[in-house]
Protein backbone atom coordinates (compact mmCIF):
# COMPACT_ATOMS: atom_id res chain seq x y z
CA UNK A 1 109.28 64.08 211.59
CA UNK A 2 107.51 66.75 213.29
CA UNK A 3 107.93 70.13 211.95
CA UNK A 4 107.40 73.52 213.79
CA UNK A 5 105.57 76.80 212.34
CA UNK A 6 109.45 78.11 211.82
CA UNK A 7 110.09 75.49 209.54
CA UNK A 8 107.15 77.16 206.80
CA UNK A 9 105.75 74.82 203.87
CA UNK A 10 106.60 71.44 205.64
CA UNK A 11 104.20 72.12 208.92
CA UNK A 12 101.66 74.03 207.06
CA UNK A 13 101.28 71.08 204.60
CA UNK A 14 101.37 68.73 207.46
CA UNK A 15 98.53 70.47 209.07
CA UNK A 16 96.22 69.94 205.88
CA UNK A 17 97.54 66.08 205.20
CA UNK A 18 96.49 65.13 201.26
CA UNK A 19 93.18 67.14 201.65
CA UNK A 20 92.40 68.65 198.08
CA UNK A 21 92.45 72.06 197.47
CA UNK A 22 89.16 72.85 196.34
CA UNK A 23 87.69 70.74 199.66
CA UNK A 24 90.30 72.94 201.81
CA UNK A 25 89.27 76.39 200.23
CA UNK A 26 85.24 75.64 200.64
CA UNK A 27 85.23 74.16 204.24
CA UNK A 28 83.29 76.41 206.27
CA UNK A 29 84.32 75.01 210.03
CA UNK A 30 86.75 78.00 210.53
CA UNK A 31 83.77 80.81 209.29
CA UNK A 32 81.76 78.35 211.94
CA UNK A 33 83.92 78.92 214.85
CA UNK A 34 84.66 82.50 214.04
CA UNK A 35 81.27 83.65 214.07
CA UNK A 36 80.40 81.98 217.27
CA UNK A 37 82.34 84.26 218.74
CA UNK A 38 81.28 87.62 221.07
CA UNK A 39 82.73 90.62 220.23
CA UNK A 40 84.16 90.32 223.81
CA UNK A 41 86.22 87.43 223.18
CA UNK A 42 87.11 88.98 219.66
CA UNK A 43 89.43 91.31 221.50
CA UNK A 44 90.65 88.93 224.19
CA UNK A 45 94.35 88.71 224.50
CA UNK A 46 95.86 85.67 226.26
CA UNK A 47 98.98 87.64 226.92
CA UNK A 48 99.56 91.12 226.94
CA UNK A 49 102.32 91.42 224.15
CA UNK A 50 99.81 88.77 222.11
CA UNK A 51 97.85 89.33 219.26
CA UNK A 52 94.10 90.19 219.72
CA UNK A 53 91.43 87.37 218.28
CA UNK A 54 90.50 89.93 216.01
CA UNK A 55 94.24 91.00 215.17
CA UNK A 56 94.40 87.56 214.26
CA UNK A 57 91.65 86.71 211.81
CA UNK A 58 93.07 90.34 210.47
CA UNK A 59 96.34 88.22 210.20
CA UNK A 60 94.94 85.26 208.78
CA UNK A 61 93.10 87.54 205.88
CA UNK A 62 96.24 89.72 205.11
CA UNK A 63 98.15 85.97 204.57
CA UNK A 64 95.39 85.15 202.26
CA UNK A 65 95.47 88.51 200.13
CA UNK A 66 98.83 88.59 200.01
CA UNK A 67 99.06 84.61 198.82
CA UNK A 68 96.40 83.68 196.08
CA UNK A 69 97.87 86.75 193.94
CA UNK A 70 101.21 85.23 193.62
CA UNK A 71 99.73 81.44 193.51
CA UNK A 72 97.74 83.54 190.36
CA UNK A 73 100.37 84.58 188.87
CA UNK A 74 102.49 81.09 189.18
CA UNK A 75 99.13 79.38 187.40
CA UNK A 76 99.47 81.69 184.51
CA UNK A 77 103.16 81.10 183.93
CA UNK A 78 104.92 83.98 185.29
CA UNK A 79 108.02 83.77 187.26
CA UNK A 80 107.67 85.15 190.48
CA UNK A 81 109.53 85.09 193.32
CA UNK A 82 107.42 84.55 196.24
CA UNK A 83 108.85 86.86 198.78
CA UNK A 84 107.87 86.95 202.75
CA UNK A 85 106.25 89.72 204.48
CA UNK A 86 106.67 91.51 207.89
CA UNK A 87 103.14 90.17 209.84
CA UNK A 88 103.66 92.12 212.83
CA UNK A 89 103.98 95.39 210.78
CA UNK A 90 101.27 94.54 208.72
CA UNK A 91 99.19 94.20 211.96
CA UNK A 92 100.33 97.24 213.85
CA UNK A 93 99.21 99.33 210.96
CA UNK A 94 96.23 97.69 210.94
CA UNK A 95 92.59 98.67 212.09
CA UNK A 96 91.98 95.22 213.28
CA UNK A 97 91.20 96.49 216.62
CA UNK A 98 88.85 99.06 215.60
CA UNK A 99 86.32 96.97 213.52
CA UNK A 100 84.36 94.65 214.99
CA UNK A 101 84.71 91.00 215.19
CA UNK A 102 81.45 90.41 212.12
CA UNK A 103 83.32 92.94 209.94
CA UNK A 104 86.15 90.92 210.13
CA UNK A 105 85.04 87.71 209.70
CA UNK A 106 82.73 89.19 207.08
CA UNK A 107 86.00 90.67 205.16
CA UNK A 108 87.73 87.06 205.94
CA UNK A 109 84.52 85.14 204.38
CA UNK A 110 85.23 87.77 201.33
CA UNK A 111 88.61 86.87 200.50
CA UNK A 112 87.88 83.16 200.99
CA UNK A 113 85.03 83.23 198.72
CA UNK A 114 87.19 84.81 195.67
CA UNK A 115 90.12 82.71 196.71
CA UNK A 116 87.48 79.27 196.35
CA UNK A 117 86.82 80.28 193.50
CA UNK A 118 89.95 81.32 191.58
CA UNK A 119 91.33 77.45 193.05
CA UNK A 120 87.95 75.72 191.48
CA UNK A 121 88.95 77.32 188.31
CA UNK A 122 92.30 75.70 188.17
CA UNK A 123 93.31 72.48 185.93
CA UNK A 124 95.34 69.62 186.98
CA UNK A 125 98.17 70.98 185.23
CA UNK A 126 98.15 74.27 186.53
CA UNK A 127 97.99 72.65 189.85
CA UNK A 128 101.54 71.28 189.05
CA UNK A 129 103.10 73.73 188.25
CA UNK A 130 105.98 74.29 190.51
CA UNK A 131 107.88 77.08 191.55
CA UNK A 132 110.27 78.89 193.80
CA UNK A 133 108.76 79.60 197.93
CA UNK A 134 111.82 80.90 199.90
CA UNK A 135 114.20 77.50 199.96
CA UNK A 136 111.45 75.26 198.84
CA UNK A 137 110.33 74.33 195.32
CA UNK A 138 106.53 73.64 195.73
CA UNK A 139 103.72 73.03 193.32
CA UNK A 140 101.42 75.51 193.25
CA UNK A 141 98.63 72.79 194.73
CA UNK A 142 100.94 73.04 197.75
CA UNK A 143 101.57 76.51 197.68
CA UNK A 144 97.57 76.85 198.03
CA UNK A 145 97.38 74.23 200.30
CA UNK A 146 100.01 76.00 202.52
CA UNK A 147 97.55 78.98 203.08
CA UNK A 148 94.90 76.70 204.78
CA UNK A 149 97.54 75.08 206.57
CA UNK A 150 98.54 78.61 207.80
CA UNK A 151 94.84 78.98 208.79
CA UNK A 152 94.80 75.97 210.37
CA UNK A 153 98.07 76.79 212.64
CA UNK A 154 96.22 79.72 213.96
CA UNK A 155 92.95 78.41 214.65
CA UNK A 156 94.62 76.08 216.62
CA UNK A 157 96.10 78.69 218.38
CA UNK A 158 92.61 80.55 218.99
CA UNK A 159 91.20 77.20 220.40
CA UNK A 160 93.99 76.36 222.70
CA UNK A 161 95.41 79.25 223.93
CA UNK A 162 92.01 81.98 224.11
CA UNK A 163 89.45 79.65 223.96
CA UNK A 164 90.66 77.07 226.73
């Protein structure tokens, strides 16, 4: 079955396959591609009602903030409903635009780094635990897994549609 980016969990875990957390979380081919980037093509647009490059590692950063909390609070055996957020109001009241592309991807490499390392520190068992995402019931090793998967989505994007 092939799944779209509407359909959540099932695409973003199809864009990662069985690759293990800790492997997904330390790969450093997106930081790679990022920073071989000018600051010109940072703010390229490939349509004019389109996300910026920039606006979109912004994007990709906010998903991760907003993520390894809750998957934190799931590993410690809280109950939390894992609620959606409103990206295009999180990115119009951003300064995205206004940093540069190496503070961004700086900021992105951050997150990433605390996120590697609050998944390395996870057992097996925590790793199962499952819970509540919207209409899915994930473990939380998929719930993690998701957020590279999201990453993955939009670097796809970034290579086909600005980079082409």
């Amino acid at each position: 079955m092939s799944y779209t980016p509407e359909d959540g969990f099932p695409y973003y875990l199809d864009l990662v396959k069985d690759i293990d957390c800790q492997s997904l979380f330390t790969s450093t081919s997106t930081f790679d591609l990022l920073s071989s980037l000018t600051e010109e093509q940072g703010s390229y647009r490939y349509a004019a009602d389109k996300w910026s490059i920039k606006q979109v590692v912004g994007h990709i950063t906010d998903h991760e903030r907003i993520k390894i909390p809750r998957a934190f609070f799931t590993s410690r055996g809280q109950s939390i409903e894992l609620w959606g957020y409103d990206q295009n109001s999180l990115v119009a009241n951003s300064r995205f635009n206004e940093l540069t592309l190496k503070e961004l991807v700086t900021d992105y490499m951050n997150v990433r780094k605390a996120s590697a390392s609050f998944v390395g520190s996870l057992s097996d068992s925590q790793l199962r635990i499952r819970g509540q995402a919207r209409q899915y019931e994930v473990s939380l090793e998929d719930f993690l897994r998701s957020i590279i998967g999201h990453e993955t989505h939009h670097i796809n994007i970034i290579k086909e549609r600005y980079l082409s």
